[in-house]
Structures are given as structure tokens and as C-alpha cells.
C-alpha atoms as a PDB file:
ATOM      1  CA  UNK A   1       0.000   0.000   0.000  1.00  0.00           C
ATOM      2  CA  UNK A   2       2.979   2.113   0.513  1.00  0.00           C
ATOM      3  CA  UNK A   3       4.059   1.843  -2.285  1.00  0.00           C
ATOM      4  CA  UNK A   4       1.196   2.406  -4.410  1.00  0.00           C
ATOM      5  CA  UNK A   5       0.780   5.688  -2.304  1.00  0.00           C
ATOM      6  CA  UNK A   6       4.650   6.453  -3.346  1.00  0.00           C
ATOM      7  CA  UNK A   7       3.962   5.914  -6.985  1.00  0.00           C
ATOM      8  CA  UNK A   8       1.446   8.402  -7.510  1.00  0.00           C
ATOM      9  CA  UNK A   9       3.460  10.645  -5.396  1.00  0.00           C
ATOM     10  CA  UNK A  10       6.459  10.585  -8.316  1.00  0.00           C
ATOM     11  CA  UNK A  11       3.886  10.401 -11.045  1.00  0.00           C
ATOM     12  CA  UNK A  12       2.360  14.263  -9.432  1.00  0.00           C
ATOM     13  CA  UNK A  13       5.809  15.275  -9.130  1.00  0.00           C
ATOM     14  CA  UNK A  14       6.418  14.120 -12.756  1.00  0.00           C
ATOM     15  CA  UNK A  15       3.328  16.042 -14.302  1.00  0.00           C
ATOM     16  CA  UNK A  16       3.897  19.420 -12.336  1.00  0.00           C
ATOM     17  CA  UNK A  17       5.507  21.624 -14.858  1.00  0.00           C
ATOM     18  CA  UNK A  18       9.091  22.268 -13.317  1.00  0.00           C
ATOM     19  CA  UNK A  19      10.642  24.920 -12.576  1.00  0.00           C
ATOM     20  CA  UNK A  20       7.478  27.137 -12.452  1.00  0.00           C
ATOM     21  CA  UNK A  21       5.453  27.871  -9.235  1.00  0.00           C
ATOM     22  CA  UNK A  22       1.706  29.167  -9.501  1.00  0.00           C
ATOM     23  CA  UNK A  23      -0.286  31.833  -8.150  1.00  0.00           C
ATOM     24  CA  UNK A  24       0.780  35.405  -6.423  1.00  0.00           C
ATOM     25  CA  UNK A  25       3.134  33.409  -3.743  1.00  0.00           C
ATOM     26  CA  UNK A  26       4.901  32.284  -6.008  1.00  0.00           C
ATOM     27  CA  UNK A  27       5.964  35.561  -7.409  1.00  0.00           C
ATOM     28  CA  UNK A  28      10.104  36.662  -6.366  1.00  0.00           C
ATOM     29  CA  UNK A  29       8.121  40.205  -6.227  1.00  0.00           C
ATOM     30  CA  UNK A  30       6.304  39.281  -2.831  1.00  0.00           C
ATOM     31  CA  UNK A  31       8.757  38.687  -0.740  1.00  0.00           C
ATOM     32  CA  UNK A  32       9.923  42.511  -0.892  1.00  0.00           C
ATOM     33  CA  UNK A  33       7.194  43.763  -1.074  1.00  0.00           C
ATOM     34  CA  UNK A  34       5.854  41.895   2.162  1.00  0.00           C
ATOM     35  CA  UNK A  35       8.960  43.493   3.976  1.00  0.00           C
ATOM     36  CA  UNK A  36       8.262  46.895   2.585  1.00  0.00           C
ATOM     37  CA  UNK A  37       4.725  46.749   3.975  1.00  0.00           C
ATOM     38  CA  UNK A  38       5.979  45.118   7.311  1.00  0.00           C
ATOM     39  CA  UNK A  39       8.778  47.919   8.102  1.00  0.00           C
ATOM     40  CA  UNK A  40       6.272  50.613   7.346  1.00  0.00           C
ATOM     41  CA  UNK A  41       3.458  49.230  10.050  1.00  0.00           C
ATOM     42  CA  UNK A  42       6.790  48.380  12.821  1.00  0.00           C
ATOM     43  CA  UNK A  43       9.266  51.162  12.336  1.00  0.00           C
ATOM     44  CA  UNK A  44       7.946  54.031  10.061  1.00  0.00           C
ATOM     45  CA  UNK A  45       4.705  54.484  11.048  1.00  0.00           C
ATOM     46  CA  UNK A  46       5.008  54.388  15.519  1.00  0.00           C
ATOM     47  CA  UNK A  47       8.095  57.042  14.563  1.00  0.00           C
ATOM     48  CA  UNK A  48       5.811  59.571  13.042  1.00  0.00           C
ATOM     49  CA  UNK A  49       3.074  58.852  15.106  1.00  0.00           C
ATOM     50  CA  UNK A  50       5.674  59.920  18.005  1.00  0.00           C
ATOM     51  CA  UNK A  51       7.054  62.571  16.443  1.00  0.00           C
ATOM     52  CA  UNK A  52       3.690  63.955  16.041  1.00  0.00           C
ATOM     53  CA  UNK A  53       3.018  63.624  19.894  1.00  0.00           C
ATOM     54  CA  UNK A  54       6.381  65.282  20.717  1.00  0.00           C
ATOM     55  CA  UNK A  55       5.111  68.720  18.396  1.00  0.00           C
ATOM     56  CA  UNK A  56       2.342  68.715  20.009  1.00  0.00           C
ATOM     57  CA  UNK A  57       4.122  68.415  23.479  1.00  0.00           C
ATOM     58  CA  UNK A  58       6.138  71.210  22.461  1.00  0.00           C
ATOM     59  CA  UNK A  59       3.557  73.340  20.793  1.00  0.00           C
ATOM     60  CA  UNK A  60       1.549  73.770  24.144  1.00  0.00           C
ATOM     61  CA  UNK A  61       4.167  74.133  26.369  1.00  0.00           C
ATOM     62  CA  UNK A  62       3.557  77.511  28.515  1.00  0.00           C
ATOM     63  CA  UNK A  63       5.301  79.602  30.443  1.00  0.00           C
ATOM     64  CA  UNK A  64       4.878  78.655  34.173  1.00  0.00           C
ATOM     65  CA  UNK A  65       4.865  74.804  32.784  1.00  0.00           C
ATOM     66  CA  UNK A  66       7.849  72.283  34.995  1.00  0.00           C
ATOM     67  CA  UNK A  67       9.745  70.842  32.100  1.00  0.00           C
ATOM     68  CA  UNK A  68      12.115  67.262  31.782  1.00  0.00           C
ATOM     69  CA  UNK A  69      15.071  68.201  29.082  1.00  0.00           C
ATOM     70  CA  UNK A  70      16.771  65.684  27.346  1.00  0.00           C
ATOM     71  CA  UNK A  71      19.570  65.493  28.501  1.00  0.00           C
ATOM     72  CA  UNK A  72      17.489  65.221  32.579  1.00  0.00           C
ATOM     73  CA  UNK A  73      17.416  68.727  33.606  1.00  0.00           C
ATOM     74  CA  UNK A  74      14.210  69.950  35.542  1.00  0.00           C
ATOM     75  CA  UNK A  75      12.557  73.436  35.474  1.00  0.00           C
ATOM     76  CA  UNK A  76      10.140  75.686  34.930  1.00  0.00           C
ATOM     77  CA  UNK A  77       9.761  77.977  31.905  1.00  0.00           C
ATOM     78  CA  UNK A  78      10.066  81.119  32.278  1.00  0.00           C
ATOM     79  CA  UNK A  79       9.410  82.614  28.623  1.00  0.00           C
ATOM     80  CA  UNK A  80       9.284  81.248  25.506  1.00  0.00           C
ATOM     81  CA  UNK A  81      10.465  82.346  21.991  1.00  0.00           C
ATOM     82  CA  UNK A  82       9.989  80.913  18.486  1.00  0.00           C
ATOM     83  CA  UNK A  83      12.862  78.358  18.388  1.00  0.00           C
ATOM     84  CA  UNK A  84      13.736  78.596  21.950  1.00  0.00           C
ATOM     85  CA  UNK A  85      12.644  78.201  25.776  1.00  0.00           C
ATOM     86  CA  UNK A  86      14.359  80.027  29.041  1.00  0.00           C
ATOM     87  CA  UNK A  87      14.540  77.403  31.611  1.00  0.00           C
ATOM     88  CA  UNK A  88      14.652  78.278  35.264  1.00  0.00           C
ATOM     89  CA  UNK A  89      16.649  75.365  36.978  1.00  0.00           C
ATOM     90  CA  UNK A  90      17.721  76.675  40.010  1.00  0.00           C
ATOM     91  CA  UNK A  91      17.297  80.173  41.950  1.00  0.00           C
ATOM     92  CA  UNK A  92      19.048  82.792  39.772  1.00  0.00           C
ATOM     93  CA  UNK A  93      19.844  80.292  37.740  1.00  0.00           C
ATOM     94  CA  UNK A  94      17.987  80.315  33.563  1.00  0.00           C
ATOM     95  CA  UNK A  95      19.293  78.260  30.926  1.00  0.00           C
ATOM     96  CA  UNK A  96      18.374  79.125  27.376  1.00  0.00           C
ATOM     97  CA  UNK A  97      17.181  75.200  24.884  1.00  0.00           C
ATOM     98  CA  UNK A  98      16.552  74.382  22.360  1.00  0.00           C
ATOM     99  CA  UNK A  99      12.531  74.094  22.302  1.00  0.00           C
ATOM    100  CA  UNK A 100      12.677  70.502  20.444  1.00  0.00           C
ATOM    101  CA  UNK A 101      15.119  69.559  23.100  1.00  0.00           C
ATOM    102  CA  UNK A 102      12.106  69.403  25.726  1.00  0.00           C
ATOM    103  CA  UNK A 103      11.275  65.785  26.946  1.00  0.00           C
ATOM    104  CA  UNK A 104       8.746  66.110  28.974  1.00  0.00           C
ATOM    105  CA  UNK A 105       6.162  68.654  30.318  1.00  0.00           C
ATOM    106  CA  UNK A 106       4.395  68.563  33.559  1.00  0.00           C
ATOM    107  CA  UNK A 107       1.430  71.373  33.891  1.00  0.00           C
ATOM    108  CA  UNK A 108       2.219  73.676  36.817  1.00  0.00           C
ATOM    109  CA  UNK A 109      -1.119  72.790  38.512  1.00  0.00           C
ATOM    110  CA  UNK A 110      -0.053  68.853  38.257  1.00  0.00           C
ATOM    111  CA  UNK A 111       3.016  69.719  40.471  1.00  0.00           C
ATOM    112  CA  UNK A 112       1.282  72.053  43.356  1.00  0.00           C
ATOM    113  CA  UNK A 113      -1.138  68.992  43.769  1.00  0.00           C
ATOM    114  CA  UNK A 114       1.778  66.321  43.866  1.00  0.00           C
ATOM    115  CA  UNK A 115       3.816  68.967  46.626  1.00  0.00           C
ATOM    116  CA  UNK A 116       0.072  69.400  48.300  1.00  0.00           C
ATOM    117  CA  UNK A 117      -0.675  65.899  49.131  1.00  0.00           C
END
């Protein structure tokens, strides 16, 4: 029975045209362009998403607002200017960033209540 089953195995294998595959999977073209689609949907599109977020962040910031830098700073703003942000970090103490170089902002009203409680 085995090798009746074995037979008509090799006499498929025999009829199937060789060297040609059917249908779209079997096109070399898929494989790229199933990576293409894949990197867009894991890398591209989360990285613009977040860039988008950060603009925002940075668009509302306010003067008044307690601010995370990049590089770990803390502060408040204490004015703002097209390109740029005067941070307050310490008493007498203002350091003038980049505005795209803001991590983080925490509303002033989120920080009395945190100091409050």
C-alpha cells in the first residue's frame, strides 16, 4: 500500500511543470514587497506617530509649565520664543534650549497637587 501511495506521489511530481510555481506566492516580487509593507506598520509608522506627539508636546508648552530636558534637567519655563525656551533650573539660575530639546512637560497645577498631598 505504501508503495502504491509512493507511486502516484512521483507520477504528481512528474506532471507538475518544473521549474514554475503558480499563483501570487509564487511571485520573487512578494517577498519585498511583504517586507516593505511590514517595516512601514513596525518602524515608520510608531516614529511619526511619536514625532507627532512630541510637536504637540512642544507646541503647548507655557510659560509657568515644569519641564524634563533631554539630557534630565528639571525646570520651569520662564518665557518662551519661536525656536527657543528660558529654563529656570535653580534660583538665579535660567538656561536658554533648544525648544525641540524638551522631553517632557508637567502642567504647573499637576506639580502644586503632587507637593500638596
Amino acid at each position: 500500500m505504501n508503495i502504491s501511495l509512493l507511486e502516484n506521489v512521483l507520477t504528481l511530481a512528474q506532471a507538475a511543470p518544473g521549474g514554475q510555481q503558480g499563483g501570487l506566492l509564487g511571485s520573487p516580487m512578494v517577498l519585498p514587497i511583504l517586507m516593505i509593507v511590514v517595516m512601514y506598520f513596525v518602524i515608520f509608522r510608531p516614529q511619526q506617530k511619536r514625532m507627532r506627539e512630541h510637536q504637540k508636546l512642544i507646541s503647548e508648552a507655557r510659560v509657568g509649565d515644569h519641564v524634563i530636558m533631554e539630557g534630565g534637567e528639571h525646570g520651569i519655563i520662564t518665557s518662551l520664543k519661536d525656536r527657543t525656551a528660558m529654563i529656570k533650573i535653580a534660583d538665579n539660575v535660567k538656561v536658554e534650549y533648544e525648544r525641540s530639546k524638551i522631553a517632557a512637560v508637567t502642567k504647573k497645577s499637576d506639580v502644586v497637587e503632587a507637593t500638596a498631598a
